[in-house]
Protein backbone atom coordinates (compact mmCIF):
# COMPACT_ATOMS: atom_id res chain seq x y z
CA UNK A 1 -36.44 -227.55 38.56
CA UNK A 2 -35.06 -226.72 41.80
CA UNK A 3 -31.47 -227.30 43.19
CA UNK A 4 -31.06 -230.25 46.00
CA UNK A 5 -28.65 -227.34 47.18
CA UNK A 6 -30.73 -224.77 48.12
CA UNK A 7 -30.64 -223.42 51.79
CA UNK A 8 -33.90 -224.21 52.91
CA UNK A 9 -33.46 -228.16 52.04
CA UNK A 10 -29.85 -228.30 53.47
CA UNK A 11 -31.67 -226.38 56.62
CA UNK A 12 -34.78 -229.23 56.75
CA UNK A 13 -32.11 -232.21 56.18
CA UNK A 14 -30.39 -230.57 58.91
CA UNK A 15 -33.09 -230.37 61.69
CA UNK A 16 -34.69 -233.71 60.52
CA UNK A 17 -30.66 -235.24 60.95
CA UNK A 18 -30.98 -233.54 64.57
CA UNK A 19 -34.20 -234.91 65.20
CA UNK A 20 -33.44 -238.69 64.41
CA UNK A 21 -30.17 -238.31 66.49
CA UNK A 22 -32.11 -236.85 69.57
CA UNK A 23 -34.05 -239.80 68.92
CA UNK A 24 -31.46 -242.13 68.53
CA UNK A 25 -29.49 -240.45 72.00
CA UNK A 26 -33.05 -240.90 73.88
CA UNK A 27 -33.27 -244.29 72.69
CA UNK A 28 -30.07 -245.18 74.31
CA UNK A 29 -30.64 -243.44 77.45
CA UNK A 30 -34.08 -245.84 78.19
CA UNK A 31 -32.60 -248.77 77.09
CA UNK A 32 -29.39 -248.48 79.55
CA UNK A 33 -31.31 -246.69 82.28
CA UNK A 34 -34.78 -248.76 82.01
CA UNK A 35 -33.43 -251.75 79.92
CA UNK A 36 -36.40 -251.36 77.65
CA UNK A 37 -36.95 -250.16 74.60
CA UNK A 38 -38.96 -247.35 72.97
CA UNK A 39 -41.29 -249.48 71.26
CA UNK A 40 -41.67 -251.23 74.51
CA UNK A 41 -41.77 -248.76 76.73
CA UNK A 42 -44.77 -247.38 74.66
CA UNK A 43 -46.83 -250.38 74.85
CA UNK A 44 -46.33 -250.51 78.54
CA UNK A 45 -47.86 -246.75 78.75
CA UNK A 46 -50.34 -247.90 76.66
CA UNK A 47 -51.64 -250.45 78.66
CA UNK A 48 -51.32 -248.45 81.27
CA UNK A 49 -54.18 -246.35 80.37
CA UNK A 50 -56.45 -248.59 79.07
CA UNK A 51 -55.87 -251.57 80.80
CA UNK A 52 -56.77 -255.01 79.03
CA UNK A 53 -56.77 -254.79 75.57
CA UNK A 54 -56.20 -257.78 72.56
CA UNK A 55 -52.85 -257.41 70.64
CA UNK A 56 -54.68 -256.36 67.78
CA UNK A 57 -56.58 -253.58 69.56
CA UNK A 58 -52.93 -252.72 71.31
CA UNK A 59 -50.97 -252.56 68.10
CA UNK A 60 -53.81 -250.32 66.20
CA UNK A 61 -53.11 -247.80 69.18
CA UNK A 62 -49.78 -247.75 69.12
CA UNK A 63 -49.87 -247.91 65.17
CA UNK A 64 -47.63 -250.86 64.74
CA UNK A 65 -48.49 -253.90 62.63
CA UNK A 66 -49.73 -257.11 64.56
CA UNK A 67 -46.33 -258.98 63.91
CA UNK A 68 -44.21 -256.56 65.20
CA UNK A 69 -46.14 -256.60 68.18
CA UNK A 70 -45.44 -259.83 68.88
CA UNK A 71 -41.89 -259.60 69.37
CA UNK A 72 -42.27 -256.76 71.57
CA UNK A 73 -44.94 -258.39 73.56
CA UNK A 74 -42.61 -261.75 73.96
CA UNK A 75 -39.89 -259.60 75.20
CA UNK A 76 -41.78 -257.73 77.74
CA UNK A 77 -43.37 -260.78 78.84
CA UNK A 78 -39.88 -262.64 79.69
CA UNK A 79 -39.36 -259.94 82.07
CA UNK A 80 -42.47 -260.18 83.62
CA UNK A 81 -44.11 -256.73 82.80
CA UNK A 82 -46.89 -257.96 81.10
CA UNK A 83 -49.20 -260.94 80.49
CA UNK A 84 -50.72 -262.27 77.41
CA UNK A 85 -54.05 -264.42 77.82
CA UNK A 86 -56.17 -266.36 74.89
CA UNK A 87 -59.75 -265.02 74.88
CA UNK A 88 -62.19 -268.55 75.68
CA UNK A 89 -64.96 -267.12 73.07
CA UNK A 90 -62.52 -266.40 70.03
CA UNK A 91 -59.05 -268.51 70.70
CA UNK A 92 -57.68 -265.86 67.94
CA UNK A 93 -58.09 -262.91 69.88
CA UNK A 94 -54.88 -262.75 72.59
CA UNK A 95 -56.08 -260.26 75.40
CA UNK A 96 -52.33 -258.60 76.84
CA UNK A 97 -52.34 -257.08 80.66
CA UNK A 98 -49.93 -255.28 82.72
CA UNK A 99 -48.88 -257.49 85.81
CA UNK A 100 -48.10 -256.09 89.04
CA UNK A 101 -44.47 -256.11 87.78
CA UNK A 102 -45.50 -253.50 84.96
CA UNK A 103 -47.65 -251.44 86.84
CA UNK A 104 -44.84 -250.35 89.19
CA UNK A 105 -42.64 -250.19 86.20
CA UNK A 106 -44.61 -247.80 84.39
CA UNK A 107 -44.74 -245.82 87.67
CA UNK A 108 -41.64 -245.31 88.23
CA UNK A 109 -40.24 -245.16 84.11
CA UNK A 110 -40.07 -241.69 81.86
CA UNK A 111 -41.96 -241.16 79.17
CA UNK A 112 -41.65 -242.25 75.52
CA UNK A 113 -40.88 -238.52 74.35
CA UNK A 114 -37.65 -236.83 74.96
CA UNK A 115 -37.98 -235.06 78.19
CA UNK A 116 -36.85 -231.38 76.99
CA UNK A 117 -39.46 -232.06 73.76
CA UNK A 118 -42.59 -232.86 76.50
CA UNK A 119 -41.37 -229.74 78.74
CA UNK A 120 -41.23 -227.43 75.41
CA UNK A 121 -44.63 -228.59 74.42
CA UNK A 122 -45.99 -228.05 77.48
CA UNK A 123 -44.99 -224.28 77.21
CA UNK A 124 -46.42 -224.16 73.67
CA UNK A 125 -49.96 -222.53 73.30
CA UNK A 126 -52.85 -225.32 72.35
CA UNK A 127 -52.80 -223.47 68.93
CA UNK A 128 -48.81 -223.77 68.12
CA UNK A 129 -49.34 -227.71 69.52
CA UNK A 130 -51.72 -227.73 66.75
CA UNK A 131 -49.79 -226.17 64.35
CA UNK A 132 -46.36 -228.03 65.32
CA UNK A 133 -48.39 -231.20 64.97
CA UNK A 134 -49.85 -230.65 61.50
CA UNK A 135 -46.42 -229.19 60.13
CA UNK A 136 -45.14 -232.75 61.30
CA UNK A 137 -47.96 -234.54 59.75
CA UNK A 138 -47.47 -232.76 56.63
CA UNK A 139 -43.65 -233.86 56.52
CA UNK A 140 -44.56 -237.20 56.87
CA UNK A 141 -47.26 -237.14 53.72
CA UNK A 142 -44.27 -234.66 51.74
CA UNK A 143 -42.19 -237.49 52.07
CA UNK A 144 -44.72 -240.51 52.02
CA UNK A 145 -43.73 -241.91 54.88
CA UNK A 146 -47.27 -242.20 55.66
CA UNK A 147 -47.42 -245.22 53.38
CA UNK A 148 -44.78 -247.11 55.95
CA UNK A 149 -45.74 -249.62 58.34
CA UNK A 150 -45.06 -247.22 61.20
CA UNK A 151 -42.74 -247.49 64.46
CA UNK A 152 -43.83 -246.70 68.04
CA UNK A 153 -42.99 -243.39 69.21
CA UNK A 154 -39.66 -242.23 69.15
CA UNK A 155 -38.25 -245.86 67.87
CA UNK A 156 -34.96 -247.64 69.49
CA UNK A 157 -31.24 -247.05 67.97
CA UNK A 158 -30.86 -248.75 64.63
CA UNK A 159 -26.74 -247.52 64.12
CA UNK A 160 -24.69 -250.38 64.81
CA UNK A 161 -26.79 -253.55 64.09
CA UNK A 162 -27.06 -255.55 61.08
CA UNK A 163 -29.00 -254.04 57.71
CA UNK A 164 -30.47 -257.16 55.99
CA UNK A 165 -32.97 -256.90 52.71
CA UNK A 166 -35.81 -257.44 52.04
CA UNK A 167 -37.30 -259.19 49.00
CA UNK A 168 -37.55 -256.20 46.96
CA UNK A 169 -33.89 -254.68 47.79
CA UNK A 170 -35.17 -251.81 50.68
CA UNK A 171 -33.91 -252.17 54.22
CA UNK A 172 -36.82 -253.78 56.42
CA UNK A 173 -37.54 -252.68 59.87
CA UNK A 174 -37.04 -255.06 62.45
CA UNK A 175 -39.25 -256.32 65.54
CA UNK A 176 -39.63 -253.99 68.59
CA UNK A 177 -36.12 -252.17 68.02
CA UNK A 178 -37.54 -249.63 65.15
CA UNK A 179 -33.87 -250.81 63.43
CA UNK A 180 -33.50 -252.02 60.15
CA UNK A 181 -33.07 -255.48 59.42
């Protein structure tokens, strides 16, 4: 059996440590520039390109479960970036909309990604996208994180806010922050 010491696992732990504080530092940097957060600012971009969609149809795109989606939705909707409406033939199905609020907002915001990671890929050869993609895909089965409910792209700061447990012991992710509740 192999040592948790060897130099290629302290080099993965190190990148992936990198990684999630890039993401953390990002994070930060929409929420005080933009005051929104990742999760949000994904679900704007979202319905940005494909206009009117139900919640359940928006939160299978942005691979989030329904209830997170609500919270996320009821924020954005407080400041008036988007809309939710009941549909008349199926009062289950909620229809959400940008509003004229959130279409200039998602003009004018960044993207969900890390600026410097979006320029880098751009450089990248269709093939290496390809490659980077499925190396990342692979981590994710390695360390079945594909089995998690996932968070939006690039999910919101979770140091400094409150850890509560779940039922079964494990840290629980929280609403639209991606933090752990």
């Amino acid at each position: 059996m192999a040592s948790t010491d060897e130099p290629f696992e302290r080099r993965i732990l190190a990148a992936l440590r990198r990684i999630v504080h890039a993401i953390d530092l990002h994070s930060r940097q929409l929420m005080s520039q933009c005051e929104v957060t990742t999760p949000q600012l994904v679900c704007l971009h979202m319905l940005s390109l494909e206009g009117r969609l139900t919640s359940k149809s928006l939160a299978e795109k942005i691979r989030i479960n329904a209830s997170t989606l609500v919270g996320i939705l009821d924020r954005l909707e407080a400041k008036g970036l988007v809309a939710r409406e009941r549909s008349q033939e199926d009062r289950r199905s909620v229809f959400v909309t940008l509003t004229n609020e959130g279409v200039a907002f998602v003009a004018k915001a960044p993207s969900p990604l890390h600026s410097a990671l979006v320029d880098g890929l751009r450089r990248l050869s269709s093939a290496d996208q390809e490659r980077l993609a499925a190396s990342l895909e692979e981590i994710v089965g390695l360390m079945q994180a594909d089995q998690l409910d996932e968070v939006p792209v690039l999910a919101a700061s979770r140091y400094g806010r409150r850890v509560d447990k779940s039922e079964s012991g494990a840290p629980e992710l929280s609403q639209d922050q991606g933090e752990r509740r």
